[in-house]
C-alpha atoms as a PDB file:
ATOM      1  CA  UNK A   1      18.571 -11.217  32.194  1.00  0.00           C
ATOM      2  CA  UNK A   2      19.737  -8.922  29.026  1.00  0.00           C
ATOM      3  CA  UNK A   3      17.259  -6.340  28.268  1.00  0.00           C
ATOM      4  CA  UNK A   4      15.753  -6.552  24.600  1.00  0.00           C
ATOM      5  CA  UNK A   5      17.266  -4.052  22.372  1.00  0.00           C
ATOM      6  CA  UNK A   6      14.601  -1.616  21.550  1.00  0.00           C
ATOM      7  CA  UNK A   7      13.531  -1.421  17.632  1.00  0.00           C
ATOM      8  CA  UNK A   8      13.270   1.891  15.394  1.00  0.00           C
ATOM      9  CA  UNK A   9      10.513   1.782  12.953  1.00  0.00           C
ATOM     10  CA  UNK A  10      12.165   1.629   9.841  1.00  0.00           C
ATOM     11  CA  UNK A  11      14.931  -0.244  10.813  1.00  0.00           C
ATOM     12  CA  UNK A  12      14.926  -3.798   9.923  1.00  0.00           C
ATOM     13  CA  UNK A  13      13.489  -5.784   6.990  1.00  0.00           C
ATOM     14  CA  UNK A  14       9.804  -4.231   7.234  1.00  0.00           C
ATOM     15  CA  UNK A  15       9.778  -0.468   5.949  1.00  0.00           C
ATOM     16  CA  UNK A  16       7.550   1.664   7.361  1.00  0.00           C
ATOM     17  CA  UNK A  17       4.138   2.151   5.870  1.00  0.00           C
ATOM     18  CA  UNK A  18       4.193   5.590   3.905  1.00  0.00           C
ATOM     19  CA  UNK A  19       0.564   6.876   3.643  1.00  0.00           C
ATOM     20  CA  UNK A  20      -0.733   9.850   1.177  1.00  0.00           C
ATOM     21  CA  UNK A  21      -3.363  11.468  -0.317  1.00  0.00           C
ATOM     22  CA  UNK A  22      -4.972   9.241  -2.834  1.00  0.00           C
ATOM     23  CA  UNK A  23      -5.847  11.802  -6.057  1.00  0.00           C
ATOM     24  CA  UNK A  24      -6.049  11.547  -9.390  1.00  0.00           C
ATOM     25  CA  UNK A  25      -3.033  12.766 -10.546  1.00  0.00           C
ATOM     26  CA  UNK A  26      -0.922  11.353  -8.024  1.00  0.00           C
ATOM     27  CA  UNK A  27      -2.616   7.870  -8.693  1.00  0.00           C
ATOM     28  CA  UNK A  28      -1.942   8.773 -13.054  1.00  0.00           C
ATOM     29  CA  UNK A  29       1.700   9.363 -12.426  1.00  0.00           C
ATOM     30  CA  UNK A  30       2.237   6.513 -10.088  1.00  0.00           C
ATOM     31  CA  UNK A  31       4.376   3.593 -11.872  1.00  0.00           C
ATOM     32  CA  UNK A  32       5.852   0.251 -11.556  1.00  0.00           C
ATOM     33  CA  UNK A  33       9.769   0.710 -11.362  1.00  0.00           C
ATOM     34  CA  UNK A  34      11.778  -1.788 -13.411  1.00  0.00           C
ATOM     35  CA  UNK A  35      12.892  -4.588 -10.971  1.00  0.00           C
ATOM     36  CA  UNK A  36       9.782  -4.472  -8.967  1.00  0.00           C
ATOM     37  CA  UNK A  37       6.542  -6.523  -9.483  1.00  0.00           C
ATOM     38  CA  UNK A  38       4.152  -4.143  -7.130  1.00  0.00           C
ATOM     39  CA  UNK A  39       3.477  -0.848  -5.899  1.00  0.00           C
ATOM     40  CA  UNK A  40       1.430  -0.319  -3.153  1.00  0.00           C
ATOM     41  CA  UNK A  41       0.568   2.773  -2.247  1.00  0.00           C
ATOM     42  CA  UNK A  42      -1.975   3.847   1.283  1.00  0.00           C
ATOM     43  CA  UNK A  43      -4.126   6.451   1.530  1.00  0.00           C
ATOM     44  CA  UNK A  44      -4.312   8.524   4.548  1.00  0.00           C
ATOM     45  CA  UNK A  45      -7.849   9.461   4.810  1.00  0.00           C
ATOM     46  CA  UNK A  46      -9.572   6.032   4.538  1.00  0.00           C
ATOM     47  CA  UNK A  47      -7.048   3.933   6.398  1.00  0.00           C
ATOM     48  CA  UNK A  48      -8.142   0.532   4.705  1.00  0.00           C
ATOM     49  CA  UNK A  49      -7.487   1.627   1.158  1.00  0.00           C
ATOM     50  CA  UNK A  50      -4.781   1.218  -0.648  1.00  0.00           C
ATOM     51  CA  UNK A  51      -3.872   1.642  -4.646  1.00  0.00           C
ATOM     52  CA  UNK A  52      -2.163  -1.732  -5.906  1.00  0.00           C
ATOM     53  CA  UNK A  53      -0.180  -0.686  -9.221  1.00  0.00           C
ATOM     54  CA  UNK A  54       1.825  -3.446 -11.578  1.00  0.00           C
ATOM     55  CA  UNK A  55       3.740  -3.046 -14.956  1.00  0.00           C
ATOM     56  CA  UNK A  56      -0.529  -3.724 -16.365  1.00  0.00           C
ATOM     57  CA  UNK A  57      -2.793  -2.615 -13.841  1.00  0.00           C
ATOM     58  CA  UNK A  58      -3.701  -0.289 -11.454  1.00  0.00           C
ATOM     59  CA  UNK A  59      -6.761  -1.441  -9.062  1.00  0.00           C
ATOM     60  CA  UNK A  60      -7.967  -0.069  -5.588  1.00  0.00           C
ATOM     61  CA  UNK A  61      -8.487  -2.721  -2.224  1.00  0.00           C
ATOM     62  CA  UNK A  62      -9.306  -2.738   1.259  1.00  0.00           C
ATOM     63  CA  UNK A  63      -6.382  -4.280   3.211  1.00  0.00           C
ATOM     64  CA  UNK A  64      -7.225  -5.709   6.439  1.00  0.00           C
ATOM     65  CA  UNK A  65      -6.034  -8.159   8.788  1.00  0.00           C
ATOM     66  CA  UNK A  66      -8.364 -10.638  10.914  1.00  0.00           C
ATOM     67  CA  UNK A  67      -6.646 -12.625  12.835  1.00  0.00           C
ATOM     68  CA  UNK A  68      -3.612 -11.604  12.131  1.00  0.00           C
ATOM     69  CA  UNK A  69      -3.518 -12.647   9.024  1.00  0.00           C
ATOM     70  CA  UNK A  70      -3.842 -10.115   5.937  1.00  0.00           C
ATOM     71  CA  UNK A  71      -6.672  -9.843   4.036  1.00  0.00           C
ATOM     72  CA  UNK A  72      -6.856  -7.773   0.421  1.00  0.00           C
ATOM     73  CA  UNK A  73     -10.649  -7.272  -1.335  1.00  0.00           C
ATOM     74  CA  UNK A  74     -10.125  -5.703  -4.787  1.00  0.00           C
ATOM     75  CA  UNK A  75     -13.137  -2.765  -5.125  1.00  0.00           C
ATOM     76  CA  UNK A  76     -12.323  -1.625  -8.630  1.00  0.00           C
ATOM     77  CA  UNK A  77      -9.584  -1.167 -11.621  1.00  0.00           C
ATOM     78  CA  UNK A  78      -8.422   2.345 -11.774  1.00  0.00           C
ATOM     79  CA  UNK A  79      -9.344   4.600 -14.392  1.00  0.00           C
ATOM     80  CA  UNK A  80     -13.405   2.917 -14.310  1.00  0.00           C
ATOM     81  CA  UNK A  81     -12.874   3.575 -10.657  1.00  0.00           C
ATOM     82  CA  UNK A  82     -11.538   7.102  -9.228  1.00  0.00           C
ATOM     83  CA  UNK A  83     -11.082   8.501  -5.837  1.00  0.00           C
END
């Protein structure tokens, strides 16, 4: 029997996960890049949140999965909403 080949995070289709400190300023100077629909961006101190940010819109969630499948609740529109 072959032995699996053993995967590198990273490699592959699914990037991995790049987490930072959610402030102000980094959240004012994040943009959509041309060509892309979504930026998603993870904080590192609250593990759940994340910063969603489109060509319109930037809004805060809670990403979770239950049952394996992902689940996003929007908690607020960023600037009525800050970290």
């Amino acid at each position: 029997m072959p032995t699996p080949a053993m995967r590198i995070a990273g490699e592959g289709e699914r990037p991995i996960t790049k987490r930072v400190s959610l402030t102000k300023t980094l959240i004012d100077n994040t943009h959509c890049p041309a060509g892309q629909n979504v930026v998603v961006v993870y904080d590192n101190a609250v593990r759940a949140l994340c910063i969603r940010v489109t060509r319109n819109a930037k809004s805060f969630y809670v990403y979770r999965k239950s049952n394996g499948r992902p689940l996003r609740f929007k908690i607020g529109s960023f600037p009525d909403m800050s970290v």
